[in-house]
C-alpha atoms as a PDB file:
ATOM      1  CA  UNK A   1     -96.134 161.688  63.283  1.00  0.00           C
ATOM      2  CA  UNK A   2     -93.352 161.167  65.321  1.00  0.00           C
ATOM      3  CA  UNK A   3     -93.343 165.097  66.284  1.00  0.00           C
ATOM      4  CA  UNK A   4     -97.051 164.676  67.302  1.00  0.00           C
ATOM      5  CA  UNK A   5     -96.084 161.711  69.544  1.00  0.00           C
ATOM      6  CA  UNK A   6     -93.156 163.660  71.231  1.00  0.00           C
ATOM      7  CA  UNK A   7     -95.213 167.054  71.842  1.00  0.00           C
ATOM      8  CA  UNK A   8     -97.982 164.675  73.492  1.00  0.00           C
ATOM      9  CA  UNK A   9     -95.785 162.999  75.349  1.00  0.00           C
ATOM     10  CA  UNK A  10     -94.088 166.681  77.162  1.00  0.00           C
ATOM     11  CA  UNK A  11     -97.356 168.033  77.280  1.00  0.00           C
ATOM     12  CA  UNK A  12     -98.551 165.519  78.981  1.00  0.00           C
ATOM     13  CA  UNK A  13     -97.312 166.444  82.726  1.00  0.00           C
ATOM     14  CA  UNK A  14     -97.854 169.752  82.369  1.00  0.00           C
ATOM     15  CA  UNK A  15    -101.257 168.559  82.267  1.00  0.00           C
ATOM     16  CA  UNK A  16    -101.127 166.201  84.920  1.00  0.00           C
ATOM     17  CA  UNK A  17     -99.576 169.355  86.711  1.00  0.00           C
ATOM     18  CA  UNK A  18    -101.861 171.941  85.867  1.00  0.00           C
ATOM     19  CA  UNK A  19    -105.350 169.247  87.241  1.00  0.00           C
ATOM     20  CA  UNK A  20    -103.088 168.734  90.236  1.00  0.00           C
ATOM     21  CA  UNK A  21    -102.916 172.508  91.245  1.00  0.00           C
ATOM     22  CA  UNK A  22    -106.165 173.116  90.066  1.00  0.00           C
ATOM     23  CA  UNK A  23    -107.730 170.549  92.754  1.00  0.00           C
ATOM     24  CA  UNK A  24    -105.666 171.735  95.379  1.00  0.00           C
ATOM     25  CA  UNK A  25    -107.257 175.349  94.510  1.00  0.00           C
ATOM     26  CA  UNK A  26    -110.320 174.210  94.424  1.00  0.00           C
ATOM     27  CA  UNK A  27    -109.622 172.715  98.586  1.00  0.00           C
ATOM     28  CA  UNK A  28    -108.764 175.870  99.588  1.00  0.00           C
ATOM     29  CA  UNK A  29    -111.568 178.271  98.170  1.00  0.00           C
ATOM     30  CA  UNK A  30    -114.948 178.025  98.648  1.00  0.00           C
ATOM     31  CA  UNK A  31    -116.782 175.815  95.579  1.00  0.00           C
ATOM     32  CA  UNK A  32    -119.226 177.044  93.327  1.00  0.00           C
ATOM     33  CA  UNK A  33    -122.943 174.840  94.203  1.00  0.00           C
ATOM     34  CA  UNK A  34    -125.046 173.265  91.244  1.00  0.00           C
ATOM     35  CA  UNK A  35    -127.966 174.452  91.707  1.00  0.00           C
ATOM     36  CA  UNK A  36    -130.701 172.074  92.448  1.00  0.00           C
ATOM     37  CA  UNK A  37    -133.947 173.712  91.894  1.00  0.00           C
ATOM     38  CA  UNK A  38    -134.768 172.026  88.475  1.00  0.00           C
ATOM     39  CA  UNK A  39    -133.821 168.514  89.380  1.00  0.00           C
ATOM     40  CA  UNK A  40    -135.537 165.737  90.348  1.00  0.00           C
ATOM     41  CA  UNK A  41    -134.714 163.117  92.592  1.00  0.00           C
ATOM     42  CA  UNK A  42    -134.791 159.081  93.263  1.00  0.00           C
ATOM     43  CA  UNK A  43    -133.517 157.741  96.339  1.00  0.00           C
ATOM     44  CA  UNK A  44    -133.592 153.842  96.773  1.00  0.00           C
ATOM     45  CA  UNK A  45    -134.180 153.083 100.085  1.00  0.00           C
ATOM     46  CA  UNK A  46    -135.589 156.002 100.521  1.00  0.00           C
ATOM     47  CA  UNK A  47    -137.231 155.052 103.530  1.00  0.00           C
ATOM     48  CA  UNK A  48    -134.918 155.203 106.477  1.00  0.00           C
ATOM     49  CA  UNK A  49    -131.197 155.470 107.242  1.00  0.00           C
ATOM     50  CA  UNK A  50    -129.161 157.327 105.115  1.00  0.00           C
ATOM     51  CA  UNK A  51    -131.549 157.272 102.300  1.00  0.00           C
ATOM     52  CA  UNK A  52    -134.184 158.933 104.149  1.00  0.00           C
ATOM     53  CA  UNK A  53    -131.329 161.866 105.378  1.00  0.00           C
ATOM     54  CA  UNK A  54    -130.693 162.217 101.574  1.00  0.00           C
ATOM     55  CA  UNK A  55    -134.107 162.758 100.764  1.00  0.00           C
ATOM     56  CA  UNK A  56    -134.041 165.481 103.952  1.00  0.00           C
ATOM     57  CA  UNK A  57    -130.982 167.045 102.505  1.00  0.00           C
ATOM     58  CA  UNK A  58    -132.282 167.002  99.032  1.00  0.00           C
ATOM     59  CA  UNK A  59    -135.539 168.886  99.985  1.00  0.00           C
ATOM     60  CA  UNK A  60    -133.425 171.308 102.039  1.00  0.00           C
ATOM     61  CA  UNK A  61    -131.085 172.634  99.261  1.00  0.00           C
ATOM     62  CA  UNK A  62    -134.607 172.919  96.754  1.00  0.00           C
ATOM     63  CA  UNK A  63    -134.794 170.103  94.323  1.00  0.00           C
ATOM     64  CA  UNK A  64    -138.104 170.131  92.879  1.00  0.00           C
ATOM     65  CA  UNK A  65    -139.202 167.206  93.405  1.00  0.00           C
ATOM     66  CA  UNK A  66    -138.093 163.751  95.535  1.00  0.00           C
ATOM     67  CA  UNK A  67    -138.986 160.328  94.618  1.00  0.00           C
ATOM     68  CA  UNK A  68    -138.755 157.853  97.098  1.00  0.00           C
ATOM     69  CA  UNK A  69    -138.214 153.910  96.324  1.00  0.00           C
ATOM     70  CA  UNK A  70    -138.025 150.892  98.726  1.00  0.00           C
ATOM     71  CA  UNK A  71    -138.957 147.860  99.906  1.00  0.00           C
ATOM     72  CA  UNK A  72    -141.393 148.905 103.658  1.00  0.00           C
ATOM     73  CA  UNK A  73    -143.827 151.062 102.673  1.00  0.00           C
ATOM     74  CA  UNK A  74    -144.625 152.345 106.271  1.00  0.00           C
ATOM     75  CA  UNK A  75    -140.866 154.054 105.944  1.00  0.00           C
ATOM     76  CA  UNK A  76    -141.606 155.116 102.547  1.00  0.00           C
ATOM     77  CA  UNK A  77    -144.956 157.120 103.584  1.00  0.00           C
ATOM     78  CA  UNK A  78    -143.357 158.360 106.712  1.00  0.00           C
ATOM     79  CA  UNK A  79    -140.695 159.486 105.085  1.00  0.00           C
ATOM     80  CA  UNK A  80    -143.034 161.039 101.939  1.00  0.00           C
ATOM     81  CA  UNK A  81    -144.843 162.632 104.477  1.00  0.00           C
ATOM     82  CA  UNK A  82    -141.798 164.576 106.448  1.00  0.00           C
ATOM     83  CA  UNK A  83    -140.094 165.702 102.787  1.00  0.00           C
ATOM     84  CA  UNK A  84    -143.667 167.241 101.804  1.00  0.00           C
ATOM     85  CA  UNK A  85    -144.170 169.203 105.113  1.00  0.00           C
ATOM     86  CA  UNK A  86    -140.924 170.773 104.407  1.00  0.00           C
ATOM     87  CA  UNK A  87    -142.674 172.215 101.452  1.00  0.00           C
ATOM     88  CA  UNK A  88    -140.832 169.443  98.389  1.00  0.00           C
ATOM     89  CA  UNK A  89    -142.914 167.637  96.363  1.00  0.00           C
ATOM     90  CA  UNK A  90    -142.628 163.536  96.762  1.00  0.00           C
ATOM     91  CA  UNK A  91    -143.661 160.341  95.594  1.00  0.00           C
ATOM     92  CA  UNK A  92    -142.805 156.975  96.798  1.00  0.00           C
ATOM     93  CA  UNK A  93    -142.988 153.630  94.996  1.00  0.00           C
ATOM     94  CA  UNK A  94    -142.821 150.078  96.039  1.00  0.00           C
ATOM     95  CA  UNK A  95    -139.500 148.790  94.230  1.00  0.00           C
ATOM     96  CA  UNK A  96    -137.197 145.990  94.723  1.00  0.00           C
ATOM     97  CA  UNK A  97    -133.923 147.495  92.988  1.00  0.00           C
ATOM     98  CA  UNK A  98    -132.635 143.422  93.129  1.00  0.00           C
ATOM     99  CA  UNK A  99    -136.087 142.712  90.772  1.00  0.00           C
ATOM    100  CA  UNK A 100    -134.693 143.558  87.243  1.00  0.00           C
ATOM    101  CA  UNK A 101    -138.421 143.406  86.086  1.00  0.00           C
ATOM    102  CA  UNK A 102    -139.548 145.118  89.035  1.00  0.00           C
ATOM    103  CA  UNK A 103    -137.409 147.879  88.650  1.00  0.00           C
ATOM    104  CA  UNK A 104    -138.267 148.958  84.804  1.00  0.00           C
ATOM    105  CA  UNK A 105    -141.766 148.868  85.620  1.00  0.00           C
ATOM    106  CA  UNK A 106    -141.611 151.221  88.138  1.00  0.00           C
ATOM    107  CA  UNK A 107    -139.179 153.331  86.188  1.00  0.00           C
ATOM    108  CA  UNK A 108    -142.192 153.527  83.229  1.00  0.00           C
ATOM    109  CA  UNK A 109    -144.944 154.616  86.425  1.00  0.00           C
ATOM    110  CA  UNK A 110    -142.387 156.817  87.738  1.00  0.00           C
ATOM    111  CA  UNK A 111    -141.584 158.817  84.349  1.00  0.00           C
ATOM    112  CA  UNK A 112    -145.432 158.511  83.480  1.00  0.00           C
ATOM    113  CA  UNK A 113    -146.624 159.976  86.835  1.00  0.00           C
ATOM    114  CA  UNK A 114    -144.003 162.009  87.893  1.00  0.00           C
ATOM    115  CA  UNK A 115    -141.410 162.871  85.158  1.00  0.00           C
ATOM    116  CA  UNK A 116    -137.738 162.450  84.265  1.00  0.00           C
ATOM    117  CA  UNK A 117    -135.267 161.478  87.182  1.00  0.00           C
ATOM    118  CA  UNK A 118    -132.064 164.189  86.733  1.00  0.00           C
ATOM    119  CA  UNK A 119    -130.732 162.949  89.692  1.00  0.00           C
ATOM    120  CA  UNK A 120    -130.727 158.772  90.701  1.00  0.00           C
ATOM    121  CA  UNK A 121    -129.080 157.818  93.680  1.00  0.00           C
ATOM    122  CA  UNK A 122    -128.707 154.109  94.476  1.00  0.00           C
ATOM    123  CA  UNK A 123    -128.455 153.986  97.985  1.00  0.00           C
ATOM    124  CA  UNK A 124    -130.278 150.387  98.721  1.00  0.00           C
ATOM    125  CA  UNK A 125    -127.826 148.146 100.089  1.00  0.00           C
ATOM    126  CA  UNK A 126    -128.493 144.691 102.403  1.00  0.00           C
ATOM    127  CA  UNK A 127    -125.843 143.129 104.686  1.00  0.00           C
ATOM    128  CA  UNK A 128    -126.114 139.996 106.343  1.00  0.00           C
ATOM    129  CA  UNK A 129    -122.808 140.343 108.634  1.00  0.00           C
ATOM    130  CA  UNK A 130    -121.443 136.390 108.411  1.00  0.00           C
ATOM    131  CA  UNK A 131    -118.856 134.478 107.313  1.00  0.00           C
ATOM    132  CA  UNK A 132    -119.062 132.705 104.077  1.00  0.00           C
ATOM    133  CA  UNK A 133    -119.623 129.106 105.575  1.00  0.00           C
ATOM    134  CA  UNK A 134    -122.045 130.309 107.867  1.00  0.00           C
ATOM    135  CA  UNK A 135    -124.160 132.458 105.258  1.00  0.00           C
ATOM    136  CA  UNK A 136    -127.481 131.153 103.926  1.00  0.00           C
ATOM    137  CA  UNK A 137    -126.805 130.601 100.006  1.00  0.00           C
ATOM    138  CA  UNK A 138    -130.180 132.699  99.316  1.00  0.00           C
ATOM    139  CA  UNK A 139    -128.967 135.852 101.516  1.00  0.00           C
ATOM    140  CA  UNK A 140    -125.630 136.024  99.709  1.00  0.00           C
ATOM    141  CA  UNK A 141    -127.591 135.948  96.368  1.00  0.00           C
ATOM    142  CA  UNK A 142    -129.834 138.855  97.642  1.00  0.00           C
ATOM    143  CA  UNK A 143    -126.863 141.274  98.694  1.00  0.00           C
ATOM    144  CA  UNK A 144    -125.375 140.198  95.417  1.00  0.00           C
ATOM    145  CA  UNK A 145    -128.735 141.300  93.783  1.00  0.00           C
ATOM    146  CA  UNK A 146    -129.642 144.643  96.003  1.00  0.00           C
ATOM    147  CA  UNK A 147    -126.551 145.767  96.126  1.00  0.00           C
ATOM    148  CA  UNK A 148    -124.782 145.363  93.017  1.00  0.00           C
ATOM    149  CA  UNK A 149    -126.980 144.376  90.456  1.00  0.00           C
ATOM    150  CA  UNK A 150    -129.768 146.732  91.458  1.00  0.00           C
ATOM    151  CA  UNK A 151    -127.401 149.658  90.187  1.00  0.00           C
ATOM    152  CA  UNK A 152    -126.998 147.824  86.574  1.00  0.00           C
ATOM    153  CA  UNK A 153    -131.221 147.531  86.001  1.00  0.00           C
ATOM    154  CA  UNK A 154    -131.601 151.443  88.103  1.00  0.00           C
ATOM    155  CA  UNK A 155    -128.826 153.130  85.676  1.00  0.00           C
ATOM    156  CA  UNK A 156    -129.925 151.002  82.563  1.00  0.00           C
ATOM    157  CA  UNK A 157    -133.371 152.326  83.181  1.00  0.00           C
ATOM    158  CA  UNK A 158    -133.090 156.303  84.128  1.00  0.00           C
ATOM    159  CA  UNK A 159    -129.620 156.947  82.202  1.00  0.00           C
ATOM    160  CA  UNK A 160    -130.724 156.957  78.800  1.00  0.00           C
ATOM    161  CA  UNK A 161    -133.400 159.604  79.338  1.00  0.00           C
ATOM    162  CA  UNK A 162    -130.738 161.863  81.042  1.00  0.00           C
ATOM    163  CA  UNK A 163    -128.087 161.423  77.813  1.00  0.00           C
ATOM    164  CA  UNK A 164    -130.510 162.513  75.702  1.00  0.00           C
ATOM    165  CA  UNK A 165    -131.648 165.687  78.297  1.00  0.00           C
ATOM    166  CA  UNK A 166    -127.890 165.984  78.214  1.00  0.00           C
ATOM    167  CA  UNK A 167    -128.910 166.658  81.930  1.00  0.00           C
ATOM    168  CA  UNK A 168    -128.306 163.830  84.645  1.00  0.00           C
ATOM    169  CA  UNK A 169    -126.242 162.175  87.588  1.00  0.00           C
ATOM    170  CA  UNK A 170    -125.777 159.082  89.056  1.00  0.00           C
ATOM    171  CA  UNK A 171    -124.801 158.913  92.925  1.00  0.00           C
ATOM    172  CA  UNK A 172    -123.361 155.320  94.656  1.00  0.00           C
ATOM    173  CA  UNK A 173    -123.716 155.382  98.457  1.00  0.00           C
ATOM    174  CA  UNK A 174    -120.701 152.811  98.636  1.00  0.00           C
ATOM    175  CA  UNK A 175    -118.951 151.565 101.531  1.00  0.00           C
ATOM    176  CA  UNK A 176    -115.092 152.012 102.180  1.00  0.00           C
ATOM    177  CA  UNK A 177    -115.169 147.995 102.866  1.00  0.00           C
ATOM    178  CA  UNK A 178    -115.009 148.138  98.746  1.00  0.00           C
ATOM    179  CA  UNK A 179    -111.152 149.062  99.142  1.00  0.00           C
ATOM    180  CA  UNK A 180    -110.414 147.578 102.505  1.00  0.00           C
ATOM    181  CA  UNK A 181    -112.744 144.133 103.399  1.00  0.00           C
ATOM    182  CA  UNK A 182    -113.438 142.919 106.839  1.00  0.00           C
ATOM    183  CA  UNK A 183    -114.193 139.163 107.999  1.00  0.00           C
ATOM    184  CA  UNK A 184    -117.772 138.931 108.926  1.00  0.00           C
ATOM    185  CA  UNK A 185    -119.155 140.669 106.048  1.00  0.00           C
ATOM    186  CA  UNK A 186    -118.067 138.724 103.053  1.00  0.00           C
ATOM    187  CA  UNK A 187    -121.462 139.352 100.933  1.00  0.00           C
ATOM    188  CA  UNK A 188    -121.596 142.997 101.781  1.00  0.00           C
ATOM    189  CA  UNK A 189    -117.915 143.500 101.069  1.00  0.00           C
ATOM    190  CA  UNK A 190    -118.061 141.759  97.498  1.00  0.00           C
ATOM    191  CA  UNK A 191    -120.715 143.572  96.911  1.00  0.00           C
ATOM    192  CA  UNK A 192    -119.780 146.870  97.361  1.00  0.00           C
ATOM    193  CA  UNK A 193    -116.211 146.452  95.521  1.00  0.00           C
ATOM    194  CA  UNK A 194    -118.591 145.105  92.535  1.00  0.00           C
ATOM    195  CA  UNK A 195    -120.295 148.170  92.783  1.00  0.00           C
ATOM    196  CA  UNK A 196    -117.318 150.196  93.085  1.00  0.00           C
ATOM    197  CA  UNK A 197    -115.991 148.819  89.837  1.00  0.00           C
ATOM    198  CA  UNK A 198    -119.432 149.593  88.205  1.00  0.00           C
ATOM    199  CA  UNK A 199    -119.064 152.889  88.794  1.00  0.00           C
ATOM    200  CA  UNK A 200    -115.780 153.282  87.927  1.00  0.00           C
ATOM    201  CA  UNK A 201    -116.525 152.150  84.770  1.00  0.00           C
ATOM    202  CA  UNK A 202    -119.421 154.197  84.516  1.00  0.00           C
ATOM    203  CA  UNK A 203    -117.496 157.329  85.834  1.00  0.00           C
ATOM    204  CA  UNK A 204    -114.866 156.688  82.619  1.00  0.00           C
ATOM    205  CA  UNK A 205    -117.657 155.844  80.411  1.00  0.00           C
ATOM    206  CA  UNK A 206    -119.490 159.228  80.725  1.00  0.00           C
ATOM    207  CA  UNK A 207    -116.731 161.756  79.880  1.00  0.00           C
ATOM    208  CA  UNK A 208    -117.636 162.153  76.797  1.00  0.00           C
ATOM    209  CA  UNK A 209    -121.363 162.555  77.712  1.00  0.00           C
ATOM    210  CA  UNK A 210    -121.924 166.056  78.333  1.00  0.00           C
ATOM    211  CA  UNK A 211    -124.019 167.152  81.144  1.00  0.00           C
ATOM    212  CA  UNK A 212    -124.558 163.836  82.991  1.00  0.00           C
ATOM    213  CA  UNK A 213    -121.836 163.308  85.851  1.00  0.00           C
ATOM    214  CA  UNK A 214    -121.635 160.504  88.437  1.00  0.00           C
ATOM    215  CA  UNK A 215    -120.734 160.683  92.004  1.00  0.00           C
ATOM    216  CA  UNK A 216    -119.113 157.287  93.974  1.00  0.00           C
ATOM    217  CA  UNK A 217    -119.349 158.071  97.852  1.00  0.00           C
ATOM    218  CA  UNK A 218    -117.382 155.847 100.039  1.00  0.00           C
ATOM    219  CA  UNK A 219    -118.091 156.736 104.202  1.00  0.00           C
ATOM    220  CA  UNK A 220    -116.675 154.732 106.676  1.00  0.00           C
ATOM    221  CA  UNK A 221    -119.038 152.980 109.301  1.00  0.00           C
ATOM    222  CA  UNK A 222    -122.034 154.676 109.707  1.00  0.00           C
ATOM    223  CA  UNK A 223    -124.404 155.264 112.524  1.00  0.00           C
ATOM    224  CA  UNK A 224    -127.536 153.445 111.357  1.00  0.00           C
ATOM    225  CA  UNK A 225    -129.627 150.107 112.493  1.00  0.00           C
ATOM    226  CA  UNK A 226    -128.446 148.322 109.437  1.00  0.00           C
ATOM    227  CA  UNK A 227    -124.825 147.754 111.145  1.00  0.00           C
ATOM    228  CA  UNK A 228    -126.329 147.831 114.636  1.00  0.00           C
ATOM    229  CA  UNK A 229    -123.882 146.101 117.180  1.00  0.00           C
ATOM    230  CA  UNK A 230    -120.905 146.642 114.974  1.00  0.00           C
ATOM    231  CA  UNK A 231    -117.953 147.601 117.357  1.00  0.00           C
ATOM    232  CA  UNK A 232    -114.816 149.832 116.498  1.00  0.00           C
ATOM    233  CA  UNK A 233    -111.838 149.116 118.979  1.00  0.00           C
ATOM    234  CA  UNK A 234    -110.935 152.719 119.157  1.00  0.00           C
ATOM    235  CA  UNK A 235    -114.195 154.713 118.747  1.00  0.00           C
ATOM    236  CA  UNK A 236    -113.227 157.803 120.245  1.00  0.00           C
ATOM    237  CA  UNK A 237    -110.639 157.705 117.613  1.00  0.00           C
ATOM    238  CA  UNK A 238    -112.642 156.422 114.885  1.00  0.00           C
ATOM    239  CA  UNK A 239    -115.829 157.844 115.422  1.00  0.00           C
ATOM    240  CA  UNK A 240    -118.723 156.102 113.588  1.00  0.00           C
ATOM    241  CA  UNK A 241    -120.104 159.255 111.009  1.00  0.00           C
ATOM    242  CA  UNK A 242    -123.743 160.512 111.197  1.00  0.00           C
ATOM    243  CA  UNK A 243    -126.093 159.679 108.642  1.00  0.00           C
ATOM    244  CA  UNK A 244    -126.844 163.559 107.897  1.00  0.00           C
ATOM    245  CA  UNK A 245    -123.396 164.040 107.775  1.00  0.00           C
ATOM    246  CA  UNK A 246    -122.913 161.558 104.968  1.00  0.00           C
ATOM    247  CA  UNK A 247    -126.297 162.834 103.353  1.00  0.00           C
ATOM    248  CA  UNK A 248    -124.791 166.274 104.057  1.00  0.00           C
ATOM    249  CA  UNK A 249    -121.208 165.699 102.152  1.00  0.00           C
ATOM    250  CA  UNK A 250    -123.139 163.375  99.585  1.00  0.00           C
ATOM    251  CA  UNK A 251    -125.197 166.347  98.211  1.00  0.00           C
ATOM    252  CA  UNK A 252    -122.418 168.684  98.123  1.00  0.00           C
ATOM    253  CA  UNK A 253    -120.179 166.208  96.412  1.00  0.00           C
ATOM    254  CA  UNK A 254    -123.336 166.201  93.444  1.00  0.00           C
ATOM    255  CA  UNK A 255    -123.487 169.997  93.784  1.00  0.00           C
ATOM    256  CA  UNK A 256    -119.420 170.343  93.158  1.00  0.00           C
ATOM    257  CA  UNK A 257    -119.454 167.454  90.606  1.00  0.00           C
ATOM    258  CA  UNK A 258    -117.042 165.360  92.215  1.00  0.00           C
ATOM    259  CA  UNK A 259    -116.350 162.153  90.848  1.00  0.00           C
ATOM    260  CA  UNK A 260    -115.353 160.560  94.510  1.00  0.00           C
ATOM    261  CA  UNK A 261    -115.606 161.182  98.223  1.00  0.00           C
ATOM    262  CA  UNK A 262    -113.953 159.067 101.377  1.00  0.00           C
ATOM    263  CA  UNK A 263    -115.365 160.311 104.447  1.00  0.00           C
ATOM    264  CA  UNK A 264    -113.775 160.928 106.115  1.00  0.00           C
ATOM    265  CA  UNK A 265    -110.595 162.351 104.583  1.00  0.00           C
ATOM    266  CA  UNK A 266    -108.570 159.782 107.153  1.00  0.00           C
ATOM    267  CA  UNK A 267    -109.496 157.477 104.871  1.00  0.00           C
ATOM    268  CA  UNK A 268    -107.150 158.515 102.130  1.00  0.00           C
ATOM    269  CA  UNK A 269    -104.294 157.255 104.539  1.00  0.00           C
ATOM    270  CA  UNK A 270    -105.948 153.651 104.391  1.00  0.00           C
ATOM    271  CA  UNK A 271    -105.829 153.578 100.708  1.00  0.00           C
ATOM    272  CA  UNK A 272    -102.479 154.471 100.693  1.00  0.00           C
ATOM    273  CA  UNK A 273    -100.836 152.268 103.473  1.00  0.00           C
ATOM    274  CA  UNK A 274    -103.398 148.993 101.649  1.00  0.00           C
ATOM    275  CA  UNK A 275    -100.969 150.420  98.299  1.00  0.00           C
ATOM    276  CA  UNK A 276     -97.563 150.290  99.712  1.00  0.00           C
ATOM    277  CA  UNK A 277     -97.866 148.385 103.367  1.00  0.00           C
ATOM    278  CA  UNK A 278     -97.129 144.147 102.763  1.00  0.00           C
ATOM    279  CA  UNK A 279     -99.463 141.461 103.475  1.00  0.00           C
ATOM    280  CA  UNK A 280     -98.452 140.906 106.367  1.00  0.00           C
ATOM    281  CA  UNK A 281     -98.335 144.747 107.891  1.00  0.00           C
ATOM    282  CA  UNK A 282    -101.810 145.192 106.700  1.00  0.00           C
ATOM    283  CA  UNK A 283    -103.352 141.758 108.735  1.00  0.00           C
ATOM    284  CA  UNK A 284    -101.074 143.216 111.643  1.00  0.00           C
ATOM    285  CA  UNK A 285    -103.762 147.054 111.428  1.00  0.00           C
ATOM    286  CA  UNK A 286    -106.434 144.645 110.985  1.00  0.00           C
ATOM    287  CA  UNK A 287    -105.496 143.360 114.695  1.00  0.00           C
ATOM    288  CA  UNK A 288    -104.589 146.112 116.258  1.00  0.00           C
ATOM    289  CA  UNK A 289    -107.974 148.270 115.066  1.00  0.00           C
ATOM    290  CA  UNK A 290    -110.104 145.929 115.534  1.00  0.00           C
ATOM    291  CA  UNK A 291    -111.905 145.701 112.402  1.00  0.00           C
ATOM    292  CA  UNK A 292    -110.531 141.762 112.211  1.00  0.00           C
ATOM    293  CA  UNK A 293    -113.400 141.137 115.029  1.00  0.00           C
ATOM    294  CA  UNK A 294    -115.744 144.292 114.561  1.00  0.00           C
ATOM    295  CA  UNK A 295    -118.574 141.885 113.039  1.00  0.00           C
ATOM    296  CA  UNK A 296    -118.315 139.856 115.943  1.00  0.00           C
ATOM    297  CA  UNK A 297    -121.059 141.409 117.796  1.00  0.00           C
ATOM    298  CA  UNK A 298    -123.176 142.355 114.935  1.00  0.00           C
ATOM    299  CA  UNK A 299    -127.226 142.356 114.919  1.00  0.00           C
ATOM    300  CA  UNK A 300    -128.223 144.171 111.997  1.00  0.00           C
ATOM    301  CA  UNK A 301    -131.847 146.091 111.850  1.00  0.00           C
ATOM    302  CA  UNK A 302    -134.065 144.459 113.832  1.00  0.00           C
END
């Protein structure tokens, strides 16, 4: 027994070696795509922002067919409408992800009318962009419920299905506020390092589960109404990202079954300084970014 323990223990950073290598191959040449063609698709908030650039990006690389949830129904059909004149089949369906009975029942009228979702990507998010005294107790609830929740009763509804297709993938559109928070955005924040955990746990969860993956993406701010008047100190340094982009990298991150993507790759650098960097140092980058005020002159979708 002791032998056994001893072998593990020298094999073990060979191992750690060999994965280490092995990724920074992987950066270098050109990845091998999943392809899409037999998969289907469900986007929450489908509609508009990034969710409706997913469903774009999903129709361009072939899926077979895109399903569409959310709460505005003139998005959805707008949206419905654009995906099938480039030639994809899709559905939409009026779903609340934060409505735990809402949710399975339109999981049961999508797998009735439709078929089984291979691919489920909870996108859906809220933010209300105060501070915690000045937040209505019913909005914090709601992010708490859209944005975190809605990913337990979405997963607990389509995941089963795809362990026993041995076929399936669960995608997070996260935030990079789950690893590094921001005043002014207390509910979103919480929210999204709930959800971060969740899929964390997931990701572990599912190794032994062949054929269903999942994805965490975590982009930093984003060029979309729902942080409209959100202001970066340095933007020709920090660049807001485009939606498509994100929608662009998200898809390829499904296709190369990558477990997690910052975008952009700067980002990595945060996560380390927030690892080494003291207290102190950290409120000082805060300052001199700007993110300590960026909420300041927030609006939100109008």
């Amino acid at each position: 027994m002791m032998w056994k323990w001893l072998g593990a223990l020298l094999l073990f950073p060979v191992q750690m070696l060999y994965l280490v290598v092995k990724a920074a191959v992987c950066l270098v040449l050109p990845p091998k795509l999943r392809d899409l063609s037999r998969e289907n698709v469900l986007v929450t908030g489908g509609g508009r922002g990034i969710g409706r650039h997913l469903a774009r990006e999903f129709a361009r690389r072939g899926v077979r067919k895109i399903i569409l949830w959310g709460r505005t129904e003139k998005c959805l059909k707008e949206t419905t409408e654009e995906i099938r004149m480039m030639g994809t089949e899709c559905h939409y369906f009026i779903c609340d992800v934060g409505n735990r009975e809402e949710v399975y029942r339109q999981a049961k009228a999508v797998r009735e009318k439709v078929g089984d979702i291979t691919i489920l990507v909870n996108n859906a998010a809220v933010v209300h962009g105060k501070s915690l005294m000045d937040s209505d107790d019913d909005a914090l609830l709601k992010s708490q419920h859209i944005n975190t929740l809605g990913q337990f009763w979405t997963t607990k509804a389509f995941l089963p299905r795809m362990l026993e297709l041995q076929n399936g993938h669960i995608v997070c559109l996260n935030s990079v506020l789950a690893l590094s928070a921001i005043p002014g955005a207390i509910d979103y924040c919480t929210s999204k390092a709930s959800s971060f955990a969740f899929m964390e746990s997931l990701t572990l969860g599912l190794l032994d589960c062949p054929g269903v993956n999942a994805t965490t993406v975590l982009p930093f701010h984003t060029s979309t109404e729902m942080f409209q008047g959100m202001r970066i100190r340095f933007p020709s340094l920090f660049p807001p990202l485009k939606p498509e982009t994100v929608a662009r990298r998200t898809v390829e991150a499904v296709q190369m079954n990558q477990a997690f993507l910052l975008l952009p790759w700067t980002m990595h650098v945060l996560v380390i300084l927030k690892s080494i960097l003291p207290q102190a140092a950290l409120e000082e980058i805060h300052k001199f970014s700007g993110s300590y005020t960026c909420m300041n002159t927030f609006k939100g979708r109008t």
